[in-house]
Protein backbone atom coordinates (compact mmCIF):
# COMPACT_ATOMS: atom_id res chain seq x y z
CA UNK A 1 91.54 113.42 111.18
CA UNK A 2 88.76 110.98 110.59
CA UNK A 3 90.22 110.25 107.22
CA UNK A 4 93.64 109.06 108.32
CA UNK A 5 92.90 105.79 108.19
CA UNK A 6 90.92 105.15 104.91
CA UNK A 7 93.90 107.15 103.72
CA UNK A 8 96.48 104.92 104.88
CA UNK A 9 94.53 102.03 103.86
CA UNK A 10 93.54 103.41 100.67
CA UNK A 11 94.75 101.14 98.06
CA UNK A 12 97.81 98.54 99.24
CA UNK A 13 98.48 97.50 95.87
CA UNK A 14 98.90 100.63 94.33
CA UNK A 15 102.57 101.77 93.16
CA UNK A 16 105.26 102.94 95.46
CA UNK A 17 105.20 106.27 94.37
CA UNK A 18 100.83 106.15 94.97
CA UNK A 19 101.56 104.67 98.19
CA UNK A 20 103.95 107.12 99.64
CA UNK A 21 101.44 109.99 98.29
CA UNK A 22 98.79 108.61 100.53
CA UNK A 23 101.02 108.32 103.24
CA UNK A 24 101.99 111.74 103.65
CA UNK A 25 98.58 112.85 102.43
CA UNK A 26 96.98 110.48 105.96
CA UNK A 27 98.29 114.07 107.95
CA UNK A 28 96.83 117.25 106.82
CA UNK A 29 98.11 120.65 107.75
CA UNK A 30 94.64 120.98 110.18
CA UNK A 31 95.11 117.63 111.44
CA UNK A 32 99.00 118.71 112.16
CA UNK A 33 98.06 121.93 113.93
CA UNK A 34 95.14 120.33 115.94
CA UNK A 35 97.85 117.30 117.30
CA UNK A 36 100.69 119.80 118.50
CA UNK A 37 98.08 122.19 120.15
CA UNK A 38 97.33 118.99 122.13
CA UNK A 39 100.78 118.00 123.32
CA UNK A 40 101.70 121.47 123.68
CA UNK A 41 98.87 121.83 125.79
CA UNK A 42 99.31 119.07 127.79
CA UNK A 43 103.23 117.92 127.73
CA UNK A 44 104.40 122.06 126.70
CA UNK A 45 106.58 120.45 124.03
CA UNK A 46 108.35 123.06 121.62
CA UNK A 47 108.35 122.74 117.97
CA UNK A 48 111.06 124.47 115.76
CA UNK A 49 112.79 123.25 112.31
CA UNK A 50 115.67 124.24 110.82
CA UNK A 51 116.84 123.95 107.24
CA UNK A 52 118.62 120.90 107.86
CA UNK A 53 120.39 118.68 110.77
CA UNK A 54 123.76 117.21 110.27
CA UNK A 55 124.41 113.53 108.26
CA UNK A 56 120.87 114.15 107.02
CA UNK A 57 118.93 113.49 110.50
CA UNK A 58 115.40 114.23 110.02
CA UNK A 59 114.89 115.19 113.54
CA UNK A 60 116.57 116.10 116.79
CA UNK A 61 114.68 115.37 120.01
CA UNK A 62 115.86 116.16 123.32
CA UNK A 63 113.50 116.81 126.42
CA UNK A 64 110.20 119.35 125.51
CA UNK A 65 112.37 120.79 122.49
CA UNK A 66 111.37 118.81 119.07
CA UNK A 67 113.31 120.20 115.97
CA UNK A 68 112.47 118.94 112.32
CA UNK A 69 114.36 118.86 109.71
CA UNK A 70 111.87 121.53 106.94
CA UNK A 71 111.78 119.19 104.25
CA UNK A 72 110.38 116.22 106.96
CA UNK A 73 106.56 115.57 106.00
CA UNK A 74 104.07 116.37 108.04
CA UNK A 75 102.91 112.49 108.87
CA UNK A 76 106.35 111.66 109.65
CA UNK A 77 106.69 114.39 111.76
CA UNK A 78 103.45 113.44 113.73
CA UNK A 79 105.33 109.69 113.75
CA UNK A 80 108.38 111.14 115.14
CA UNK A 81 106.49 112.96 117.88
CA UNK A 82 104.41 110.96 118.99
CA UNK A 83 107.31 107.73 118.86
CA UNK A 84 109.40 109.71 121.11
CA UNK A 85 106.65 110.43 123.63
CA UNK A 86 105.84 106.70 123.76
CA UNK A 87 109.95 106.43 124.56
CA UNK A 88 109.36 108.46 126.92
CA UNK A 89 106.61 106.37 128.62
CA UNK A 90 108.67 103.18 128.34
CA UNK A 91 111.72 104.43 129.46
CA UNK A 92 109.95 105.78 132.54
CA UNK A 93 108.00 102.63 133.36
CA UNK A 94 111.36 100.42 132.93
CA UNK A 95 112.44 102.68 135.53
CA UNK A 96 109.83 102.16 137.84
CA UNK A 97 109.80 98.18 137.54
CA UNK A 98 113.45 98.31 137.58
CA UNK A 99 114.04 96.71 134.14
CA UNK A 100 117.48 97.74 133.14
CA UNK A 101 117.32 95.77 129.98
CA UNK A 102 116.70 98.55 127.08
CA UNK A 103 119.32 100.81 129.06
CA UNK A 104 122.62 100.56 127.22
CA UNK A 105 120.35 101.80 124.17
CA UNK A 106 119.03 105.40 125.46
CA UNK A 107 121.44 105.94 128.61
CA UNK A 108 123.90 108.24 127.55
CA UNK A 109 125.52 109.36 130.75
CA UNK A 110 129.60 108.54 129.83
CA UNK A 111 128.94 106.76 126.54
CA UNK A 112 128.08 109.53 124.04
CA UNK A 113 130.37 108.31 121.42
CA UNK A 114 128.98 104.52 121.26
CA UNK A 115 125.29 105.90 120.92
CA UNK A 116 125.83 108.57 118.47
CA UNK A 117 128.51 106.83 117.39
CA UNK A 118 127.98 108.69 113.58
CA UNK A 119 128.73 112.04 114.74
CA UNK A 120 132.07 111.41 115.83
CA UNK A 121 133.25 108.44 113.59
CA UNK A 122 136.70 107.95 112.27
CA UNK A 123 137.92 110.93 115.22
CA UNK A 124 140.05 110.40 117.96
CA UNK A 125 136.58 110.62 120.57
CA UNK A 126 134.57 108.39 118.28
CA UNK A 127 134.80 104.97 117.36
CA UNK A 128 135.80 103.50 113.60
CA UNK A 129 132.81 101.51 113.20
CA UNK A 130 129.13 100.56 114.59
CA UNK A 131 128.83 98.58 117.80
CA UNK A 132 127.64 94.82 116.68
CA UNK A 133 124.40 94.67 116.14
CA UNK A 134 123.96 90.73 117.69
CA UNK A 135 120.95 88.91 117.79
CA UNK A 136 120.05 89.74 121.27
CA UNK A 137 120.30 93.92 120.51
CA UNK A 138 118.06 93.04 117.50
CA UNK A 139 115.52 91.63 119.52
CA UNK A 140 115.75 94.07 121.96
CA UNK A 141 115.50 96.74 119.84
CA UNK A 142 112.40 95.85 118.32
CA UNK A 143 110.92 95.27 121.91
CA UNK A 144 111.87 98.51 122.79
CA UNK A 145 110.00 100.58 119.69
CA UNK A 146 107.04 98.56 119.65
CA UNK A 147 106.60 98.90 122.96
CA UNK A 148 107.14 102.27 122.71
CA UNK A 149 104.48 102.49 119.90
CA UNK A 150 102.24 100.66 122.43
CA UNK A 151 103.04 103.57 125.10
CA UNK A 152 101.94 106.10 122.20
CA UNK A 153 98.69 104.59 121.12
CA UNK A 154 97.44 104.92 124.46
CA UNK A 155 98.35 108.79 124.75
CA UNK A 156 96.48 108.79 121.71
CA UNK A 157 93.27 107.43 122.95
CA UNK A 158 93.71 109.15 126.43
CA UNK A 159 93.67 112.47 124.42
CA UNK A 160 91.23 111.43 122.14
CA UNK A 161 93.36 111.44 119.36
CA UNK A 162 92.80 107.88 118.93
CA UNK A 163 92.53 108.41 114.61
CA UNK A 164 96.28 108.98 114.62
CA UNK A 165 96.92 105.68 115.98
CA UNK A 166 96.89 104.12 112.61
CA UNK A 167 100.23 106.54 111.70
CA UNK A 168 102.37 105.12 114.29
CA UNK A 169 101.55 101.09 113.14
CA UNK A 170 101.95 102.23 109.40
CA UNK A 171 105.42 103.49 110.14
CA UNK A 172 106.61 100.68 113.25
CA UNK A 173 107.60 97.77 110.76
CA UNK A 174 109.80 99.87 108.87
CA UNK A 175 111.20 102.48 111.12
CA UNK A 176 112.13 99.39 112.82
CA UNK A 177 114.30 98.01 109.99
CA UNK A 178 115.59 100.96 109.33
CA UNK A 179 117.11 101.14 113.13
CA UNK A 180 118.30 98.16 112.49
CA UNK A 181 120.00 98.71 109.30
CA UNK A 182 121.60 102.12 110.60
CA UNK A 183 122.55 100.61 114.13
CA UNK A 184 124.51 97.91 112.07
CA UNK A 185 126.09 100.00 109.76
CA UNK A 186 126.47 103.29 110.47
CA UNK A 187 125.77 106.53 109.18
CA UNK A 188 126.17 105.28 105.22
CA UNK A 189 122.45 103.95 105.82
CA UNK A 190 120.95 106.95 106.91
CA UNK A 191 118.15 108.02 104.01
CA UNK A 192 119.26 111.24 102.40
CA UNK A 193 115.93 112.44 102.14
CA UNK A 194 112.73 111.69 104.23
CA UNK A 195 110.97 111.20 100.87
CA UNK A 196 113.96 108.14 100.35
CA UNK A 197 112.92 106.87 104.10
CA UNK A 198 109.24 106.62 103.30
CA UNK A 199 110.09 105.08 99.76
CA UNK A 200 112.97 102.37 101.18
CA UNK A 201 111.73 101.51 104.38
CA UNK A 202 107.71 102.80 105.47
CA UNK A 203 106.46 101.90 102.25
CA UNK A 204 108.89 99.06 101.18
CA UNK A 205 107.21 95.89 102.37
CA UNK A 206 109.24 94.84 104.87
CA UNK A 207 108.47 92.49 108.10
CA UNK A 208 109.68 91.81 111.77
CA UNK A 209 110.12 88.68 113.00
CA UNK A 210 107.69 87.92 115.28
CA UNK A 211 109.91 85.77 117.31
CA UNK A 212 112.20 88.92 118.06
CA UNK A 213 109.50 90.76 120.30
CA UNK A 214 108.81 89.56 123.77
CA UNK A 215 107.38 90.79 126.98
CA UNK A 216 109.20 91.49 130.08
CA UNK A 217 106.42 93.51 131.46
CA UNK A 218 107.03 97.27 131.12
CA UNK A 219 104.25 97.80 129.05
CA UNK A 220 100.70 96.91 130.42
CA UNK A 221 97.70 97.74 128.44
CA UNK A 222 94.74 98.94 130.53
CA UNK A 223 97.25 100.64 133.10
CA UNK A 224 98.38 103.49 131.00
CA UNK A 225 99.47 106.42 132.85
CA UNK A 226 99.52 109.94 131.17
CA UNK A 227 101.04 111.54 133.21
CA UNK A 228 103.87 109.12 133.69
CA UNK A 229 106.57 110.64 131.99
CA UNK A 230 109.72 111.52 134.77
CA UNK A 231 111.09 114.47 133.28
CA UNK A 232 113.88 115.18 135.23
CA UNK A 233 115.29 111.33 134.80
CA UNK A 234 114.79 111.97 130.75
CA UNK A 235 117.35 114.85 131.54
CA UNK A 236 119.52 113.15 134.36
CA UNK A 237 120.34 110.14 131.66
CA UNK A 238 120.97 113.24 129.08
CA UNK A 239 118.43 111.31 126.51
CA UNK A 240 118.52 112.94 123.18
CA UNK A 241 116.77 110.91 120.52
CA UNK A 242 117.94 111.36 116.72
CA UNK A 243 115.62 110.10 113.80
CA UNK A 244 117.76 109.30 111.56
């Protein structure tokens, strides 16, 4: 995986179409295989796919169990993966430092329907449109996934995987507008097609505002734990995480 991030970095001004080919070229079929032996080995995740998830979600993660959508690229898959572990860590140290900011976003003990909000909209148990997305969710939700992109990196490096690092920053900056757009306006954002997600969003030159991350303290860098994660909370707060 030496190569992922020449590949990445291979030619910035090249055309969208180019750009997006090197993207999903940066994770090869080796370099897949070799990353979930590791967290198998270590975290016993479960990988599975199925022809497709509902309102075109890309991936369903819930606990160990992480099921792809087939069509999903392999480098987006490694994204999703490794994202979700570095929620993991962050939810877990927020916990443990009693920061009960990022809560009302991945807490979904009694409020299923304001979440996930897209699987039950316009029914009698959902609601008829996205919760506001105000200034102050924006800002947290951009602390919360690059923080949780922080959490990842370090697995990375603990596990010597430090060459996929480079995946998870080529992805934050858009996966984080793309939460954005779809927390704001519901499931008519979500990309039919994780080729139409790498094209609109990964690949589509798009910034944060640096004024909308800050640090309350629940990541640290130097005091990375791996073996942080507290499983049994991730299941008490019934977490289920959707890529959209």
């Amino acid at each position: 995986m030496d190569h992922i991030s020449n590949v990445i970095n291979a030619d910035t001004k090249a055309d969208l179409d180019s750009r997006v080919e090197q993207l999903i070229a940066a994770m090869t079929p080796d370099g897949y295989r070799g990353l979930t032996r590791k967290l198998e080995d270590h975290f016993g995740l479960r990988f599975a796919e199925v022809p497709s998830h509902p309102f075109n979600i890309k991936a369903m993660i819930k606990g160990k169990d992480i099921v792809f959508s087939e069509s999903v690229s392999l480098t987006s898959r490694a994204f999703m993966m490794l994202h979700s572990l570095g929620h993991y860590y962050f939810i877990c140290e927020a916990k443990r430092k009693n920061v009960e900011r990022y809560s009302y976003i991945y807490d979904l003990r009694g409020v299923q329907a304001a979440l996930h909000y897209y699987e039950t909209e316009g029914q009698a148990n959902g609601l008829e449109a996205p919760p506001e997305m105000t200034e102050q969710k924006r800002k947290d939700r951009v602390s919360f996934e690059i923080g949780a992109n922080n959490f990842a990196i370090d697995l990375m490096r603990t596990l010597g995987l430090e060459n996929v690092g480079p995946i998870v920053r080529a992805y934050e900056v858009g996966d984080i507008n793309y939460i954005v757009d779809v927390s704001g306006r519901g499931k008519s954002a979500i990309t039919k097609t994780d080729r139409e997600y790498l094209e609109k969003y990964i690949c589509g030159d798009l910034s944060v505002d640096p004024d909308d991350m800050y640090d309350d303290g629940v990541y640290s860098s130097g005091s990375f734990d791996v073996d942080a994660i507290d499983w049994r909370y991730l299941e008490d707060i019934k977490l289920e995480i959707h890529f959209f």
